[in-house]
N, C-alpha and C. Protein backbone atom coordinates (compact mmCIF):
# COMPACT_ATOMS: atom_id res chain seq x y z
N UNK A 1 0.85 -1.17 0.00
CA UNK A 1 0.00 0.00 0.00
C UNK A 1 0.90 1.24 0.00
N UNK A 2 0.32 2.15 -0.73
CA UNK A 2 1.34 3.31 -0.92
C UNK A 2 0.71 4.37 -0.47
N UNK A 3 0.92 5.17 0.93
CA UNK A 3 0.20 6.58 1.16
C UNK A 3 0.60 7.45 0.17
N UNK A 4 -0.48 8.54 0.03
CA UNK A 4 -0.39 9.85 -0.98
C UNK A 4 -0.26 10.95 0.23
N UNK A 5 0.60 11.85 0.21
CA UNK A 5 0.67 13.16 0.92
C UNK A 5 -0.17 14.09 0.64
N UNK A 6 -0.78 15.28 1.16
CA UNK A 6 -1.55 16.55 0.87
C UNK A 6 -1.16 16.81 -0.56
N UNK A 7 -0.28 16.75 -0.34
CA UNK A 7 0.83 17.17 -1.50
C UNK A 7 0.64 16.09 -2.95
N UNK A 8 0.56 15.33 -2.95
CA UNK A 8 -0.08 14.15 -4.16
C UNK A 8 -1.09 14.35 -4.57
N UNK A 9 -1.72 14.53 -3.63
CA UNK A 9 -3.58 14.36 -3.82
C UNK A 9 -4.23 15.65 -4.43
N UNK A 10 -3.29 16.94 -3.83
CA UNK A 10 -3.50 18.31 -4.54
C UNK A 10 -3.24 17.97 -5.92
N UNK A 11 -1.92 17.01 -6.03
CA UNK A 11 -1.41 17.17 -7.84
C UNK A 11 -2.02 16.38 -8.52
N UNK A 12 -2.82 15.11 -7.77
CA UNK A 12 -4.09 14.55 -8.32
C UNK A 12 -5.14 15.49 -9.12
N UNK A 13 -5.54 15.92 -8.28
CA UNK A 13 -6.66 17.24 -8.39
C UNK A 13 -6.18 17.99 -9.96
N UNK A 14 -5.15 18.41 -9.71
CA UNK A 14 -4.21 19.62 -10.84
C UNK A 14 -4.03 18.53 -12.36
N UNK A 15 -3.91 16.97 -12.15
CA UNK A 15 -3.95 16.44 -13.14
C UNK A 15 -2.58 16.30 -13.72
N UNK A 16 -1.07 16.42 -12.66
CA UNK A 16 0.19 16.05 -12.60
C UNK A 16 0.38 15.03 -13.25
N UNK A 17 0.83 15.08 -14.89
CA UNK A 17 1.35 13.77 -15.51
C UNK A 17 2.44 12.90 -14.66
N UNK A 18 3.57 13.40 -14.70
CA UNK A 18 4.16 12.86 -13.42
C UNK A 18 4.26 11.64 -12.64
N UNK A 19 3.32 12.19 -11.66
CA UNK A 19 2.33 11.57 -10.41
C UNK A 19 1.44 10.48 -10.96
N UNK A 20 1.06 10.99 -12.21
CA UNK A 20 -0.78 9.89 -12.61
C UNK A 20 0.10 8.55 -13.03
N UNK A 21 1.30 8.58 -14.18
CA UNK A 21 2.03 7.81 -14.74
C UNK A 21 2.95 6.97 -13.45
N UNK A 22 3.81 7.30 -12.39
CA UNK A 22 4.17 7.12 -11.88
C UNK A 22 2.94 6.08 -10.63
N UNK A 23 1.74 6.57 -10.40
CA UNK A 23 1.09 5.36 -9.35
C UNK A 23 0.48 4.93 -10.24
N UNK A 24 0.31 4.64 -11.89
CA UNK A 24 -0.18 3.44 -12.67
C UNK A 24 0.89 2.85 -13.20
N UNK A 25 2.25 3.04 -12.63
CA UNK A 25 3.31 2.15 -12.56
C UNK A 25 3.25 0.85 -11.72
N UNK A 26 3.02 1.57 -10.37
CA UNK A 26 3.10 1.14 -9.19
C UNK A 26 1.88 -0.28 -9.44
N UNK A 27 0.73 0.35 -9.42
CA UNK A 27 -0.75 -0.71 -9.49
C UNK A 27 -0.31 -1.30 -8.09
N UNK A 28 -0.54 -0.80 -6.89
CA UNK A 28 -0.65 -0.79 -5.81
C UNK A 28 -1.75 -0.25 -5.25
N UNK A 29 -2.99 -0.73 -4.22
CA UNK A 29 -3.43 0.02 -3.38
C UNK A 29 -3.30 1.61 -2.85
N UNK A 30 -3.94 2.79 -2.74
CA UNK A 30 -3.75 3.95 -2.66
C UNK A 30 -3.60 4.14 -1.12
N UNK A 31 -3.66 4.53 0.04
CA UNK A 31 -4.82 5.39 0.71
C UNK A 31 -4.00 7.10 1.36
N UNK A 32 -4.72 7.35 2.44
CA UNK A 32 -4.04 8.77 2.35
C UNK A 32 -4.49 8.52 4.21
N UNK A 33 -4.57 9.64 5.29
CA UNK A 33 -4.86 9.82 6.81
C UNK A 33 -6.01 11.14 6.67
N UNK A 34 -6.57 10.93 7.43
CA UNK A 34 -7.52 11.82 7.93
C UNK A 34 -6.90 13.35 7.75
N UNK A 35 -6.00 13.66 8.34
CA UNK A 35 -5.20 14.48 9.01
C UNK A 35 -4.96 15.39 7.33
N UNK A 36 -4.60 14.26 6.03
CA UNK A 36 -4.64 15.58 4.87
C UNK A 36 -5.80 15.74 4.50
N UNK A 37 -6.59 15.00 4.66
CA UNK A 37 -8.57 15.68 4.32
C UNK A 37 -8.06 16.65 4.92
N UNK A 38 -7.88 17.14 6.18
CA UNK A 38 -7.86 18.01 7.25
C UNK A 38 -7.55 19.46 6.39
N UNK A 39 -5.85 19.70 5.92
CA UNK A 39 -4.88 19.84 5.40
C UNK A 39 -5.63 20.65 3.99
N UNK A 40 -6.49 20.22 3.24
CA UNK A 40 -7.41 20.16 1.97
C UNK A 40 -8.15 21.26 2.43
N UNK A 41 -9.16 20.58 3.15
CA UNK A 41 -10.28 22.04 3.72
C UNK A 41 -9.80 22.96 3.99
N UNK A 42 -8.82 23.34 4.81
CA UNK A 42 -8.29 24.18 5.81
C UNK A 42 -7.79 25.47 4.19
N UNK A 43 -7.81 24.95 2.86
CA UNK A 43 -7.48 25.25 1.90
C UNK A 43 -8.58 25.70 0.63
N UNK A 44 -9.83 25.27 1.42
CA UNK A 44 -11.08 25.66 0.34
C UNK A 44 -11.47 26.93 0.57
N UNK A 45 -11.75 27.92 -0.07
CA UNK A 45 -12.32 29.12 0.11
C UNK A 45 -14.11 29.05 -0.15
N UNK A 46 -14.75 28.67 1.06
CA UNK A 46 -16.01 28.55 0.70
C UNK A 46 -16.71 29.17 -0.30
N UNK A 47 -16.37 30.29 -0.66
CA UNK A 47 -16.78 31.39 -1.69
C UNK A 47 -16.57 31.28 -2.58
N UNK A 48 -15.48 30.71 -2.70
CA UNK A 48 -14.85 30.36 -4.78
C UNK A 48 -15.67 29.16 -4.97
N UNK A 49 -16.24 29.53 -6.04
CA UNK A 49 -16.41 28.33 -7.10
C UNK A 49 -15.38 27.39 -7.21
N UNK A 50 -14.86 27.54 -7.78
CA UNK A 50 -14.03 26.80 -7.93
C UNK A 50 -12.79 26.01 -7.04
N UNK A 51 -13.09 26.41 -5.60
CA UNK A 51 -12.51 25.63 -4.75
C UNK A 51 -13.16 24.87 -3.81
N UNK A 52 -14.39 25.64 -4.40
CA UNK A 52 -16.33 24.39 -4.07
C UNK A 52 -15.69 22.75 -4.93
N UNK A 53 -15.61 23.02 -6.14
CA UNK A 53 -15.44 22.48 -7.34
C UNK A 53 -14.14 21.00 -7.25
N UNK A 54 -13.28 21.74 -6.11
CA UNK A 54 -12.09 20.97 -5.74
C UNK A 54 -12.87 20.28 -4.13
N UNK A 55 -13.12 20.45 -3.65
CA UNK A 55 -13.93 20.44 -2.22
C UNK A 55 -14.84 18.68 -2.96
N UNK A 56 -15.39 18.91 -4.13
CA UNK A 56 -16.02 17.54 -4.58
C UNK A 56 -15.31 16.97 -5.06
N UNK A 57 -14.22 17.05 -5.52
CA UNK A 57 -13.24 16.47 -5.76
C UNK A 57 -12.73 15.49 -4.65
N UNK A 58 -11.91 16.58 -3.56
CA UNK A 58 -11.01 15.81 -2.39
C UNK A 58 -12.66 14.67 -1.83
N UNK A 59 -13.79 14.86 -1.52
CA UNK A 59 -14.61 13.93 -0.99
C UNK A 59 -14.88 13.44 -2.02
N UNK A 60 -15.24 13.26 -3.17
CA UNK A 60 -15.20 11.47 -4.07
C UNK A 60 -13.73 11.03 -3.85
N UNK A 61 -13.01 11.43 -3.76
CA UNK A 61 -11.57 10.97 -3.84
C UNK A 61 -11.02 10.17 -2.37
N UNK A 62 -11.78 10.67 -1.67
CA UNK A 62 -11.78 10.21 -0.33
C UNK A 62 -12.20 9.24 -0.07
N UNK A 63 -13.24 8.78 -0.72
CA UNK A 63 -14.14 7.53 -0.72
C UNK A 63 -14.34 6.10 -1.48
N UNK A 64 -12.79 7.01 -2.12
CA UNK A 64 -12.08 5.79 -3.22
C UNK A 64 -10.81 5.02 -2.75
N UNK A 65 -10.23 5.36 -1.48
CA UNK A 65 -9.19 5.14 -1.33
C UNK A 65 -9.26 5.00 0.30
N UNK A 66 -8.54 3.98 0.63
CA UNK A 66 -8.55 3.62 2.34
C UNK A 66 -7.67 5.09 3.25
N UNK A 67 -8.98 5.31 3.93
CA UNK A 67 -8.68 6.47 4.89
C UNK A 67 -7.91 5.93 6.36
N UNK A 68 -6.88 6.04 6.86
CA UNK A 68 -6.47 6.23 7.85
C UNK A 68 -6.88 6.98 8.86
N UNK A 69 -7.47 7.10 10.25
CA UNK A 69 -7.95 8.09 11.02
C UNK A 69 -6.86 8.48 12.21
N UNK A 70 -6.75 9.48 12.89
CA UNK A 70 -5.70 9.96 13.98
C UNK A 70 -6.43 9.16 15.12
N UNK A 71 -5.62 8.36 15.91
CA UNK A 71 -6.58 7.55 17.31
C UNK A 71 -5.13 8.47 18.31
N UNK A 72 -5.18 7.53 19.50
CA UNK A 72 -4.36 8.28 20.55
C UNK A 72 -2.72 7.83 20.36
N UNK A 73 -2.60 6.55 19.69
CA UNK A 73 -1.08 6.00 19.69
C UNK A 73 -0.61 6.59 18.64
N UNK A 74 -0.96 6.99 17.72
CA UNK A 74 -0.81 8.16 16.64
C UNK A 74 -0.36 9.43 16.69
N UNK A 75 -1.35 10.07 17.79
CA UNK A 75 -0.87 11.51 18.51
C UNK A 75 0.34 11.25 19.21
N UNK A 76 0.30 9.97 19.96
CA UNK A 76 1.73 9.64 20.87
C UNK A 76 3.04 9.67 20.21
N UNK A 77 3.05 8.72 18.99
CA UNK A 77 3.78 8.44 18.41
C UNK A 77 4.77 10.07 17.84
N UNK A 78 3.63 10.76 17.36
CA UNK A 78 3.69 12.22 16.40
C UNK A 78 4.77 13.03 17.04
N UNK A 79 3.97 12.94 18.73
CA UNK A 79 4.44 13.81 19.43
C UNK A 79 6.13 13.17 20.01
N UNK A 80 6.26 12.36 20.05
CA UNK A 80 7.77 11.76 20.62
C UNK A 80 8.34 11.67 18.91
N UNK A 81 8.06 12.07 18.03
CA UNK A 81 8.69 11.75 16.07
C UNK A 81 9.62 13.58 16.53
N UNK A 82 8.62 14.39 16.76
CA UNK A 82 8.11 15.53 16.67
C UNK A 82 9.62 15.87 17.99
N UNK A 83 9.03 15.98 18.60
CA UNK A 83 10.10 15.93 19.98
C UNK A 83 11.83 15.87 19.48
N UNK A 84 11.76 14.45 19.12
CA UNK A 84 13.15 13.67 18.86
C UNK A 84 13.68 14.28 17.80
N UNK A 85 13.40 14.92 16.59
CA UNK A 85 13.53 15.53 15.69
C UNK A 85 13.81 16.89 15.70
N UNK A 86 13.00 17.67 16.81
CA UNK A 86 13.05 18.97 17.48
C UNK A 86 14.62 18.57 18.00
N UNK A 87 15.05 17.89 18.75
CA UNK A 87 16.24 17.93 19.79
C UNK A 87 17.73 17.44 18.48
N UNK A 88 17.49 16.53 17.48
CA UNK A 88 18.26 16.70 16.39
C UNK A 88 18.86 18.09 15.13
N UNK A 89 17.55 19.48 15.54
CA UNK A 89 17.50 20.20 15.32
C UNK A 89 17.07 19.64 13.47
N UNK A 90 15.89 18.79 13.05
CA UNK A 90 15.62 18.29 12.21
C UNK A 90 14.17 18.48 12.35
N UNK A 91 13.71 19.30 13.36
CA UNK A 91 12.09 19.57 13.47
C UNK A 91 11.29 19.81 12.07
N UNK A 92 9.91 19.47 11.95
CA UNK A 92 9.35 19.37 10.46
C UNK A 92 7.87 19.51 11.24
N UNK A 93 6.58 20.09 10.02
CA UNK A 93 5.82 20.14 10.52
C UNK A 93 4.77 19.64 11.55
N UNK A 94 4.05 19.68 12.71
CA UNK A 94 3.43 18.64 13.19
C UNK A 94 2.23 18.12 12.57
N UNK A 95 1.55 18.91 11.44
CA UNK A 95 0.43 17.61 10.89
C UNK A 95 1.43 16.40 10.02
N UNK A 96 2.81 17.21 9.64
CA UNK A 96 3.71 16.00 8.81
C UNK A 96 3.93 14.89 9.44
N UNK A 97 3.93 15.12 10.79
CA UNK A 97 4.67 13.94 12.29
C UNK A 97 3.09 13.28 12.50
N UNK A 98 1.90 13.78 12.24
CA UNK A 98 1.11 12.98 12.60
C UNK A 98 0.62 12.16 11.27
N UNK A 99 0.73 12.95 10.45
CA UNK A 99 0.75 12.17 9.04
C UNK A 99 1.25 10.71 8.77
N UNK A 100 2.96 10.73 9.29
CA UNK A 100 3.56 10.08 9.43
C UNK A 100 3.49 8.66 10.55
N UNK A 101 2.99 9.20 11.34
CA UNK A 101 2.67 8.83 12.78
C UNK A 101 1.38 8.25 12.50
N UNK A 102 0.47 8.23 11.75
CA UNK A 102 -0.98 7.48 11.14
C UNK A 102 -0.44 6.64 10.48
N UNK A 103 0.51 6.75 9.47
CA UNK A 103 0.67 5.93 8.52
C UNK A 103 1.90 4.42 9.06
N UNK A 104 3.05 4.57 9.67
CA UNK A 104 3.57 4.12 10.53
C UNK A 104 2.89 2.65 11.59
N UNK A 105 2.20 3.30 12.01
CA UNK A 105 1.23 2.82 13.02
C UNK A 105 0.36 1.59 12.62
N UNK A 106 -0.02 2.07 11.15
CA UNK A 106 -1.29 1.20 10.54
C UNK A 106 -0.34 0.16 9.80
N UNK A 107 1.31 0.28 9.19
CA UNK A 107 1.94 -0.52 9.03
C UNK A 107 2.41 -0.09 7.88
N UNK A 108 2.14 1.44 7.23
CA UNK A 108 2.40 1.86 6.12
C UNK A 108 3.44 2.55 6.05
N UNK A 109 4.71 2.19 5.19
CA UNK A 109 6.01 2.50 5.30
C UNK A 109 6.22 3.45 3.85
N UNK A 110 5.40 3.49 3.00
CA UNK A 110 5.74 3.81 1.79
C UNK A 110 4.69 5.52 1.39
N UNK A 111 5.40 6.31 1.16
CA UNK A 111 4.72 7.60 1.48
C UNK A 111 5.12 8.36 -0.32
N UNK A 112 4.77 9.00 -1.07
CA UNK A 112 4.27 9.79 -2.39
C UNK A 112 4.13 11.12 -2.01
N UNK A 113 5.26 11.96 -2.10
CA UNK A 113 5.13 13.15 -1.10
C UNK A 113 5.93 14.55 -3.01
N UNK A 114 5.55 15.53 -2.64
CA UNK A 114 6.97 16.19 -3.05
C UNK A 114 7.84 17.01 -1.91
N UNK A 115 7.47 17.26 -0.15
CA UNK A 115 8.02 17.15 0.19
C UNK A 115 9.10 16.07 1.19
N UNK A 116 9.79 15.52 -0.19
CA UNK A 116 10.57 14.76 0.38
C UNK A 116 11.43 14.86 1.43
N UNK A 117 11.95 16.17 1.71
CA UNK A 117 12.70 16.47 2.90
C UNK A 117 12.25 16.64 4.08
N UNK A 118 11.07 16.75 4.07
CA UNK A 118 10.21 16.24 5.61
C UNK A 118 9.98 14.96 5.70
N UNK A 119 9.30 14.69 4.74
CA UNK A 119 9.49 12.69 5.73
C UNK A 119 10.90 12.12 5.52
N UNK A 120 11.59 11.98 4.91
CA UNK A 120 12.62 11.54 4.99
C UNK A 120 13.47 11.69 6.17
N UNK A 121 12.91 12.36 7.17
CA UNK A 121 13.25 12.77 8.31
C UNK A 121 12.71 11.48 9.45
N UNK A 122 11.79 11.10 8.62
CA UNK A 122 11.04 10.14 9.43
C UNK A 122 11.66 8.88 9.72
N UNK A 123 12.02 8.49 11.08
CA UNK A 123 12.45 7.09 10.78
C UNK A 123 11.55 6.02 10.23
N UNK A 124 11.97 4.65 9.76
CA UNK A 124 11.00 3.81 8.96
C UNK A 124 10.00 4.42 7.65
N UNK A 125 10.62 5.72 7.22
CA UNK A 125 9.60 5.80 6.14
C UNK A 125 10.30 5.80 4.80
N UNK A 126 9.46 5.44 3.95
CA UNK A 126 9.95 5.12 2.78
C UNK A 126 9.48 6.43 1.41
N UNK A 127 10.02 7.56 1.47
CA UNK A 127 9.39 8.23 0.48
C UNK A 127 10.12 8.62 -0.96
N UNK A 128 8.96 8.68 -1.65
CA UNK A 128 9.42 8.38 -2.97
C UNK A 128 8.73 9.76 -3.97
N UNK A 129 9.34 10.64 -4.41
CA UNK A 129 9.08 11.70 -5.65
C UNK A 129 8.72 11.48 -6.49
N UNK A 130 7.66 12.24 -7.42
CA UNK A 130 7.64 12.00 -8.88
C UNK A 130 7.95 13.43 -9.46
């Protein structure tokens, strides 16, 4: 199974040759965490059309692909990723650490990001560019 980052799923949306060619390479299972639905909205301008337009997008898209949800060993996990990384002076965002910290958890090592220099920060993760 291969997670998609905020960051994938936006270039989904945008129609990234790239990206589309690269996971019909793969023909692997998709899914993504709660936490970039999150990430998405926080990004719709209720008012635009056209980010209404993307808004139906990210939810059919959501409902195609196995969702991950944030539980408490997740937040735990995030927060000691988050921590340990802070004290390496390698700190990275915290929805990235819980991102990571969902995906980890559920057994998912393989992450579709373009920022590669934040998870790669991650121990056990496996991320890969297009």
């Amino acid at each position: 199974m291969i997670a998609l980052d905020t960051t994938a799923i936006i270039d989904l949306f945008k129609g990234v040759e790239d990206l589309k060619r690269k996971l019909t390479s793969m023909r692997e299972p998709l899914c993504a965490t709660r936490m970039s639905y999150v990430e998405l909205m926080f990004g719709i301008d209720p008012e635009n059309k056209k980010h209404l337009d993307e808004e139906r997008y990210y939810d059919e898209f959501f409902q195609t692909i196995k969702v991950f949800e944030l539980d408490a060993d997740a937040a735990k996990t995030a927060s000691r990723t988050h921590w340990s990384l802070k004290q390496d002076g390698q700190e990275i965002d915290e929805t990235d650490c819980l991102i990571a910290a969902i995906l980890t958890n559920q057994g998912v090592k393989r992450i579709i990001t373009r920022n590669k220099k934040r998870f790669e920060r991650i121990p056990g993760m496996n991320v890969m560019e297009y």
